[in-house]
PDB file of N, CA and C in Angstrom:
ATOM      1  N   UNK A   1     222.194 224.459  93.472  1.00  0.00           N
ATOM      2  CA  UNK A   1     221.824 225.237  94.608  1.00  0.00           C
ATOM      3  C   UNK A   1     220.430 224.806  95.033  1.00  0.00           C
ATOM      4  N   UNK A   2     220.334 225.053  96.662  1.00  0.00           N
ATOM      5  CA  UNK A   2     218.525 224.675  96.716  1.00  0.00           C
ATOM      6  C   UNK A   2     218.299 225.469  97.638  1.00  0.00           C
ATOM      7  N   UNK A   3     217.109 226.224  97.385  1.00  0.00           N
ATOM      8  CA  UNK A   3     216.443 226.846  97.424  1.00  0.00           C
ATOM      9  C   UNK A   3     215.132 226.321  98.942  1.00  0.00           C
ATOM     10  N   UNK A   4     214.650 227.126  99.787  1.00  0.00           N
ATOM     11  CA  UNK A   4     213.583 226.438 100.575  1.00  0.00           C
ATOM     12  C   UNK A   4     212.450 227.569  99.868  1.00  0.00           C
ATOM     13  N   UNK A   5     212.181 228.567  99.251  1.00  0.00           N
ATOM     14  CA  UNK A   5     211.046 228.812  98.371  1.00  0.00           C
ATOM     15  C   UNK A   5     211.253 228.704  97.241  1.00  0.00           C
ATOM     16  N   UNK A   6     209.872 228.599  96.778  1.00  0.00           N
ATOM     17  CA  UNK A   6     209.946 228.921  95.358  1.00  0.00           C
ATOM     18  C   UNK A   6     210.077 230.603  95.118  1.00  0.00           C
ATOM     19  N   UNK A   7     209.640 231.293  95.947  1.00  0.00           N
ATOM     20  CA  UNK A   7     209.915 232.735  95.673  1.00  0.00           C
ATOM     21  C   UNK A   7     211.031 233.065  95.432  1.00  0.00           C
ATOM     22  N   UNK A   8     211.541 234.473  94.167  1.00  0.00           N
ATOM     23  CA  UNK A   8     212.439 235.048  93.792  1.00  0.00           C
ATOM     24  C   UNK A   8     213.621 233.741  93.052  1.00  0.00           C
ATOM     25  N   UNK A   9     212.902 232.725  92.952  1.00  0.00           N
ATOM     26  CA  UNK A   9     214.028 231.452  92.050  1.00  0.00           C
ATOM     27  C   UNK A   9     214.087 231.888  90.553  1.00  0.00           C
ATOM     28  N   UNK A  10     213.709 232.970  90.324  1.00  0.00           N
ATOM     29  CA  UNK A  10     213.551 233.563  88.983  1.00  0.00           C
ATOM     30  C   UNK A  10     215.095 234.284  88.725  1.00  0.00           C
ATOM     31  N   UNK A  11     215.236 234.924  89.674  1.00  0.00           N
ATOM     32  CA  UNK A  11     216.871 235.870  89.766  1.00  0.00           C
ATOM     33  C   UNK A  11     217.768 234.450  89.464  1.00  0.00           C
ATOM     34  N   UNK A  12     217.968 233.530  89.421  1.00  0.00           N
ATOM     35  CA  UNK A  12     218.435 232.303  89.385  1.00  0.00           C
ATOM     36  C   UNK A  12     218.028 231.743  87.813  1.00  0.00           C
ATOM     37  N   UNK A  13     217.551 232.322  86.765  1.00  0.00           N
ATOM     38  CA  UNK A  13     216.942 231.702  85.011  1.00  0.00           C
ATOM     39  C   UNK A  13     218.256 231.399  84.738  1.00  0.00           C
ATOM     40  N   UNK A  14     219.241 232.234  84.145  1.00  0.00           N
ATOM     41  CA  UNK A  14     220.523 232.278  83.489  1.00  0.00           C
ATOM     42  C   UNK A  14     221.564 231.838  84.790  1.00  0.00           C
ATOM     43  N   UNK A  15     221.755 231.020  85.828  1.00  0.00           N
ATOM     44  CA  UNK A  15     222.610 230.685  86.330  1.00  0.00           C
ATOM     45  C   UNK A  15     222.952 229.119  85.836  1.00  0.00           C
ATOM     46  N   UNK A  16     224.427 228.845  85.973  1.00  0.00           N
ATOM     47  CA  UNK A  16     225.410 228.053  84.926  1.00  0.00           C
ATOM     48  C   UNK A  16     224.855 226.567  86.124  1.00  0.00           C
ATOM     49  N   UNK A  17     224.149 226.677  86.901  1.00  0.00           N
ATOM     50  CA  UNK A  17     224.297 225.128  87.880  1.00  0.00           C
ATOM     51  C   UNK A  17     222.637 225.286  88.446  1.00  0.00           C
ATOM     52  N   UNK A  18     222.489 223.587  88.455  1.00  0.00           N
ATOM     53  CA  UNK A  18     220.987 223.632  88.805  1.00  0.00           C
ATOM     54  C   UNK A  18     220.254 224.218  89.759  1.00  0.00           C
ATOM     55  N   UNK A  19     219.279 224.382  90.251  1.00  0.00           N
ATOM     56  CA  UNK A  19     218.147 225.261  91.290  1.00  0.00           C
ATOM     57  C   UNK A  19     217.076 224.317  91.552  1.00  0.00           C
ATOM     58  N   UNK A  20     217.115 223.787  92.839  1.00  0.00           N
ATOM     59  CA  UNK A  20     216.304 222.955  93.395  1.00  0.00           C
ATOM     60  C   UNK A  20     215.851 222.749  94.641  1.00  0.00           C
ATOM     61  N   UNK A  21     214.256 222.898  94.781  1.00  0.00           N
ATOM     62  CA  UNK A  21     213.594 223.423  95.730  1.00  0.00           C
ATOM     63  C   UNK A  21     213.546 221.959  97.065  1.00  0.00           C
ATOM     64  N   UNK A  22     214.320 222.518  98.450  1.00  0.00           N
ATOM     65  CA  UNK A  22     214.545 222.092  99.005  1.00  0.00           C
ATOM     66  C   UNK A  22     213.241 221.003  99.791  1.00  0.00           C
ATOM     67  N   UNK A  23     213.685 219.638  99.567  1.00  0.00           N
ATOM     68  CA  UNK A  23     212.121 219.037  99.532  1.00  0.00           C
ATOM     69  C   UNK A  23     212.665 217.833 100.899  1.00  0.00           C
ATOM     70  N   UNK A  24     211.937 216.837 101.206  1.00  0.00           N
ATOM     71  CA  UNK A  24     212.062 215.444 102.118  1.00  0.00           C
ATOM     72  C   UNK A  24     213.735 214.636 101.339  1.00  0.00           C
ATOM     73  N   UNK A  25     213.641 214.334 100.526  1.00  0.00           N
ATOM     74  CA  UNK A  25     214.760 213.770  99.599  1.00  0.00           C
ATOM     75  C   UNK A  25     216.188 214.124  99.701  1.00  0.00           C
ATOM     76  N   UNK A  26     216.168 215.733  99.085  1.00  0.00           N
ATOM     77  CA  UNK A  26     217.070 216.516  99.602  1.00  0.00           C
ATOM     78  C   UNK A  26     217.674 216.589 101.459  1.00  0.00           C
ATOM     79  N   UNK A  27     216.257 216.517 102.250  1.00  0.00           N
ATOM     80  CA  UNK A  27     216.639 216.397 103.884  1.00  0.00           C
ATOM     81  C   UNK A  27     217.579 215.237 104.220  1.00  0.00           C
ATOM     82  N   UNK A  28     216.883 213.973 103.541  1.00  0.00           N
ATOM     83  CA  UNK A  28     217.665 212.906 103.573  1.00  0.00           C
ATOM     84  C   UNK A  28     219.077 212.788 103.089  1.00  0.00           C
ATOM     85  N   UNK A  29     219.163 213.440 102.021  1.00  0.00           N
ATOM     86  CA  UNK A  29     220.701 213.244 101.304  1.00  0.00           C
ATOM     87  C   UNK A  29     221.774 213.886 102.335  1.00  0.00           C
ATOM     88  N   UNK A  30     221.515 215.632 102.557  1.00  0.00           N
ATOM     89  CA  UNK A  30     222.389 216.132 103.451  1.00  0.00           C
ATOM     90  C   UNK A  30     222.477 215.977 105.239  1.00  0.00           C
ATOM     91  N   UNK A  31     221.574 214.333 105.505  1.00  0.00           N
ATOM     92  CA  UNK A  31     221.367 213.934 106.879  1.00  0.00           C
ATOM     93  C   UNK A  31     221.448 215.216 108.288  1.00  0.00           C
ATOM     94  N   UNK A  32     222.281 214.969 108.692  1.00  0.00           N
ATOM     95  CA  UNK A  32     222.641 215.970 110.283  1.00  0.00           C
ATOM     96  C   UNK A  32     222.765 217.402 109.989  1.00  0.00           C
ATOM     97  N   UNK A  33     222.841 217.467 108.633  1.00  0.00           N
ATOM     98  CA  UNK A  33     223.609 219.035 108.439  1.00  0.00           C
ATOM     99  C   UNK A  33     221.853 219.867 107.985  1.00  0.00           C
ATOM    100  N   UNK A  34     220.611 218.848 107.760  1.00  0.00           N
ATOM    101  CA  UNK A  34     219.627 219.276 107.769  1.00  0.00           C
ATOM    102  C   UNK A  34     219.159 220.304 109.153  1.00  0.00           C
ATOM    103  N   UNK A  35     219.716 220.631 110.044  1.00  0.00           N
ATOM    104  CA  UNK A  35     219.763 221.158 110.454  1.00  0.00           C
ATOM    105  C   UNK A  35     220.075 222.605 110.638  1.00  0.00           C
ATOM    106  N   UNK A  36     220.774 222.616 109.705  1.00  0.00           N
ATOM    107  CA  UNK A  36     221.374 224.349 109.573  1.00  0.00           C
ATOM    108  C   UNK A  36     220.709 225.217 108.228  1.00  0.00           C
ATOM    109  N   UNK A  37     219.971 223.875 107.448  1.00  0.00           N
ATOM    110  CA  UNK A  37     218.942 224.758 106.525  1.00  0.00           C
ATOM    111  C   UNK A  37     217.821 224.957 107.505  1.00  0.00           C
ATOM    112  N   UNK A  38     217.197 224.057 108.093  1.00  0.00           N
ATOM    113  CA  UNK A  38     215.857 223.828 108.381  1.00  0.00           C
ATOM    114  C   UNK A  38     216.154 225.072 110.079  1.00  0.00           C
ATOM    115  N   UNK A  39     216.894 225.666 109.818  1.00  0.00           N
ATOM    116  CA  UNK A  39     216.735 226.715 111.323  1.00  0.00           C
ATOM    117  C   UNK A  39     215.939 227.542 111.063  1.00  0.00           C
ATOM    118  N   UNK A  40     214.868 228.226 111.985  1.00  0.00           N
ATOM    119  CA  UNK A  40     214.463 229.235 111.692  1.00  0.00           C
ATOM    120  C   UNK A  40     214.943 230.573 112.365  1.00  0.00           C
ATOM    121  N   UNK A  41     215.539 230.797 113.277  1.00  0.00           N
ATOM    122  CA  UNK A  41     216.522 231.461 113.946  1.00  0.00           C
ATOM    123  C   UNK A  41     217.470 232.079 113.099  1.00  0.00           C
ATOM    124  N   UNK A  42     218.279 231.156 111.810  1.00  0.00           N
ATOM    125  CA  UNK A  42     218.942 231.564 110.883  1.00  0.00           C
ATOM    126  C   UNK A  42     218.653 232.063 110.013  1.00  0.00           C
ATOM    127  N   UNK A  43     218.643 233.108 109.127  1.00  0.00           N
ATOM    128  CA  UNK A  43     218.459 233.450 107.598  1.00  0.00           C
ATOM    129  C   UNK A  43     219.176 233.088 106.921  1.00  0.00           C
ATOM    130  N   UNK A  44     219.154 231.784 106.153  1.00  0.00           N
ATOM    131  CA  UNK A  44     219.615 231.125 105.223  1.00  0.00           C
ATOM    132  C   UNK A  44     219.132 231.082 104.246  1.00  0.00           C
ATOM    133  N   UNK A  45     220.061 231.855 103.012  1.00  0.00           N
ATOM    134  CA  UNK A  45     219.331 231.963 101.881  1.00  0.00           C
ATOM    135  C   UNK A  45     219.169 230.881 100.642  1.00  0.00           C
ATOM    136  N   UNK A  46     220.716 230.314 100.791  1.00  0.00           N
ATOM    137  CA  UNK A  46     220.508 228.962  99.585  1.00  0.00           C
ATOM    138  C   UNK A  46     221.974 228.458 100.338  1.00  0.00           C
ATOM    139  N   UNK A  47     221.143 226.999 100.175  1.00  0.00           N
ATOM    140  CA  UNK A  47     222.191 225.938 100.343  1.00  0.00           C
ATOM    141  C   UNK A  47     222.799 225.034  99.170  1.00  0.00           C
ATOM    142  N   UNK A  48     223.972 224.518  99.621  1.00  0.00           N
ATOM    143  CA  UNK A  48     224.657 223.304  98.321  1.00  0.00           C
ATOM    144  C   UNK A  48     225.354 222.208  99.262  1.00  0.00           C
ATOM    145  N   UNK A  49     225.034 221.127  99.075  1.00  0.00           N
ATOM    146  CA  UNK A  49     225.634 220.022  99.054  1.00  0.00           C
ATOM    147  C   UNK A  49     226.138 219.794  97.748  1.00  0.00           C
ATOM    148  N   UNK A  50     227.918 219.623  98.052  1.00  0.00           N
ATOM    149  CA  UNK A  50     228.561 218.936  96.807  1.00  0.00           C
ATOM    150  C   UNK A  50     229.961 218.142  97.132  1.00  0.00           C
ATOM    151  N   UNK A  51     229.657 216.989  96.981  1.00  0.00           N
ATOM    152  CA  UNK A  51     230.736 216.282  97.125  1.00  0.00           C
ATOM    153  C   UNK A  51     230.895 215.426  98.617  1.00  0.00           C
ATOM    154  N   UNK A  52     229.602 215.383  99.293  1.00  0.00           N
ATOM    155  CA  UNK A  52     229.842 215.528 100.660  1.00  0.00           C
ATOM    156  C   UNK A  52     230.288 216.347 101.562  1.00  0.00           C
ATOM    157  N   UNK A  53     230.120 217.863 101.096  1.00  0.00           N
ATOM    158  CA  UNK A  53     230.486 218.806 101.749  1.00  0.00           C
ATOM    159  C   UNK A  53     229.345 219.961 101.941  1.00  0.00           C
ATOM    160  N   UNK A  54     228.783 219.973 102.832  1.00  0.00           N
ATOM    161  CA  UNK A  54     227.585 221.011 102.790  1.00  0.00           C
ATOM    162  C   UNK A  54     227.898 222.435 102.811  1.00  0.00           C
ATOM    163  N   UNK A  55     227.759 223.155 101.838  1.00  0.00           N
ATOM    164  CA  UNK A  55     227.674 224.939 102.114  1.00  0.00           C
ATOM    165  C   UNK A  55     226.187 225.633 101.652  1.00  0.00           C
ATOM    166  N   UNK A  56     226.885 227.117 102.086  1.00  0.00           N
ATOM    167  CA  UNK A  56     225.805 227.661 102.673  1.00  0.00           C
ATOM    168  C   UNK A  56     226.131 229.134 102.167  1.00  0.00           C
ATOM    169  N   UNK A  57     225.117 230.167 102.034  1.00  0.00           N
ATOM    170  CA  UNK A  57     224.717 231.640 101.765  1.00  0.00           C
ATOM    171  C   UNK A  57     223.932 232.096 103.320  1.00  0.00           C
ATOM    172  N   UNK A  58     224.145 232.799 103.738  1.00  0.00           N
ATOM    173  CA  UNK A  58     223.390 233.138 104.793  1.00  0.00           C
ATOM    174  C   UNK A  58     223.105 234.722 104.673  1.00  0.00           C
ATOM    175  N   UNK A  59     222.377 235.184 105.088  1.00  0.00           N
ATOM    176  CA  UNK A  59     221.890 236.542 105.299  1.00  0.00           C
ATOM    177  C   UNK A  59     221.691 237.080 106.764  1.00  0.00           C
ATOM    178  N   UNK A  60     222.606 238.166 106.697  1.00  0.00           N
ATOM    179  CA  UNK A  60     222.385 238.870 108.178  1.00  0.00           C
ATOM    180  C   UNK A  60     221.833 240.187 108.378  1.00  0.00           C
ATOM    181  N   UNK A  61     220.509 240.915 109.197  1.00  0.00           N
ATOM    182  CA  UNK A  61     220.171 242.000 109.101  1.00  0.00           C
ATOM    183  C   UNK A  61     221.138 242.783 109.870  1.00  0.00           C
ATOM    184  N   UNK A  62     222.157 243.440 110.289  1.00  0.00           N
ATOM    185  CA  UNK A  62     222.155 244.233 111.277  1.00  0.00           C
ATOM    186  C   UNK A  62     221.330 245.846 111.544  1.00  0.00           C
ATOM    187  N   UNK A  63     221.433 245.888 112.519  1.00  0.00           N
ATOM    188  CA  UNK A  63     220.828 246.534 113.860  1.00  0.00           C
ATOM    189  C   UNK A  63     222.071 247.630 114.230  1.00  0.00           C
ATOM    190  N   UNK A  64     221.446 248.707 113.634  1.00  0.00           N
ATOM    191  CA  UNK A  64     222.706 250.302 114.210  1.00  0.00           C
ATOM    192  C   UNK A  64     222.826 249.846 115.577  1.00  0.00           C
ATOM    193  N   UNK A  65     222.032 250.083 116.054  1.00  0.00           N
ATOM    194  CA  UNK A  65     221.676 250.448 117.658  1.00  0.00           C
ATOM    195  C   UNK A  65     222.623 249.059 118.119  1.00  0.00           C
ATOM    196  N   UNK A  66     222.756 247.903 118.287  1.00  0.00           N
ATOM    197  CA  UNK A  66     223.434 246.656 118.482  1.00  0.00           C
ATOM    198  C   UNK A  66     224.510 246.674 117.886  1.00  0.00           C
ATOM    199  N   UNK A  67     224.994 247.375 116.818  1.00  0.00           N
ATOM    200  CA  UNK A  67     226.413 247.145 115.942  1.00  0.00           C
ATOM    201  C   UNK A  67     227.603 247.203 116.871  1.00  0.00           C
ATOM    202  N   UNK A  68     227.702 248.475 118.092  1.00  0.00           N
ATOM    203  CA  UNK A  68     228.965 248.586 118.516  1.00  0.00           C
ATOM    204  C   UNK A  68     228.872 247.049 119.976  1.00  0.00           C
ATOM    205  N   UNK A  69     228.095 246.754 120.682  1.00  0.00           N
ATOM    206  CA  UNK A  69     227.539 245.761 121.451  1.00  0.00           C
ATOM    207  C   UNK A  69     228.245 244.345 120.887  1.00  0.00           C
ATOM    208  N   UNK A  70     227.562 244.209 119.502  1.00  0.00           N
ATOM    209  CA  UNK A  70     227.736 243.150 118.592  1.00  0.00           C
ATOM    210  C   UNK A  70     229.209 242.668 118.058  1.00  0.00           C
ATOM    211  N   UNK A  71     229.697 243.694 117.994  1.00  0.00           N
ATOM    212  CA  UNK A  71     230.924 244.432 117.532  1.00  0.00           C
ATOM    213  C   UNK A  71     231.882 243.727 118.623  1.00  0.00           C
ATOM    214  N   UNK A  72     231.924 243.993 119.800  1.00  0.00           N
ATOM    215  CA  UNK A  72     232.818 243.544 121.216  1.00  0.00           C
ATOM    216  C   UNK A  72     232.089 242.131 121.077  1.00  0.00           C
ATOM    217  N   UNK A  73     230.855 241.611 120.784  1.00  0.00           N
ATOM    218  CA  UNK A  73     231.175 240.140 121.785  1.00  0.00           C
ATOM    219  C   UNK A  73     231.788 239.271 120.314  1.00  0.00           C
ATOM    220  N   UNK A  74     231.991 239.827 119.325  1.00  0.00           N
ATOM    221  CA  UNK A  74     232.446 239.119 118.427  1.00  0.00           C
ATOM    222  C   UNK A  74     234.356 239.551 118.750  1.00  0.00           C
ATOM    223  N   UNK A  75     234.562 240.514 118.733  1.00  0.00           N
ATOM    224  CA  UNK A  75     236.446 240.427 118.844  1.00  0.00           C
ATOM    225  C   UNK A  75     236.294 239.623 120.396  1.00  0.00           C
ATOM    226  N   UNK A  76     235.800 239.284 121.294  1.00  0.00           N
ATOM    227  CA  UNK A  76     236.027 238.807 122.678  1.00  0.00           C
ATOM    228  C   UNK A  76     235.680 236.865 122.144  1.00  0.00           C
ATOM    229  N   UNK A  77     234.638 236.763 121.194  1.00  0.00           N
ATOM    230  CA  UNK A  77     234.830 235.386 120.864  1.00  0.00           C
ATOM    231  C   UNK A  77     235.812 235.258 119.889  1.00  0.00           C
ATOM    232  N   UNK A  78     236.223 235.858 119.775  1.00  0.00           N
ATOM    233  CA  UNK A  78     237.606 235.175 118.595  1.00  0.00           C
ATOM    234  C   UNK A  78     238.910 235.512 119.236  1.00  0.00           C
ATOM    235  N   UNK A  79     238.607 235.864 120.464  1.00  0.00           N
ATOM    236  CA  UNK A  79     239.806 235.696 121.538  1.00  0.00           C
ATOM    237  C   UNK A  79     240.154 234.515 122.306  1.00  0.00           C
ATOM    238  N   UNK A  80     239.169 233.675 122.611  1.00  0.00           N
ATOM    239  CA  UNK A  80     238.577 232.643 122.994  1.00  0.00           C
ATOM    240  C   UNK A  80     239.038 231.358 122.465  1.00  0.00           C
TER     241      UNK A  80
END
């Protein structure tokens, strides 16, 4: 897994697969898809490249007040 802080990589001691802080090297390996870590727009919490396949953890805040709003333009894009 990699990580873009070093903060909270501690909750991560006892996990079974490595933890590695997302550096230049790493940008290079996962080329074009460096893009969807390096957003700041996104809350992305930890990424994995494996196998040539990039995934991803993401984090979403919602917003009461926006939920029912949010709510319609998502069933209207998956109508689409």
């Amino acid at each position: 897994m990699c990580t873009k802080s070093e903060e909270g990589n501690e909750l991560f001691a006892d996990a079974p697969f490595p933890v590695i802080l997302y550096n230049d090297s790493l940008k290079a390996a996962v080329g074009k898809n460096s893009v969807m870590i390096e957003d700041e727009e996104t809350a992305n919490t930890a990424s994995w490249y494996v196998n040539g396949s990039f995934l991803s953890a993401w984090s979403l805040k919602v917003d009461a007040e926006d939920l029912v709003e949010d709510a319609a333009a998502f069933v209207e894009m998956t109508q689409n």
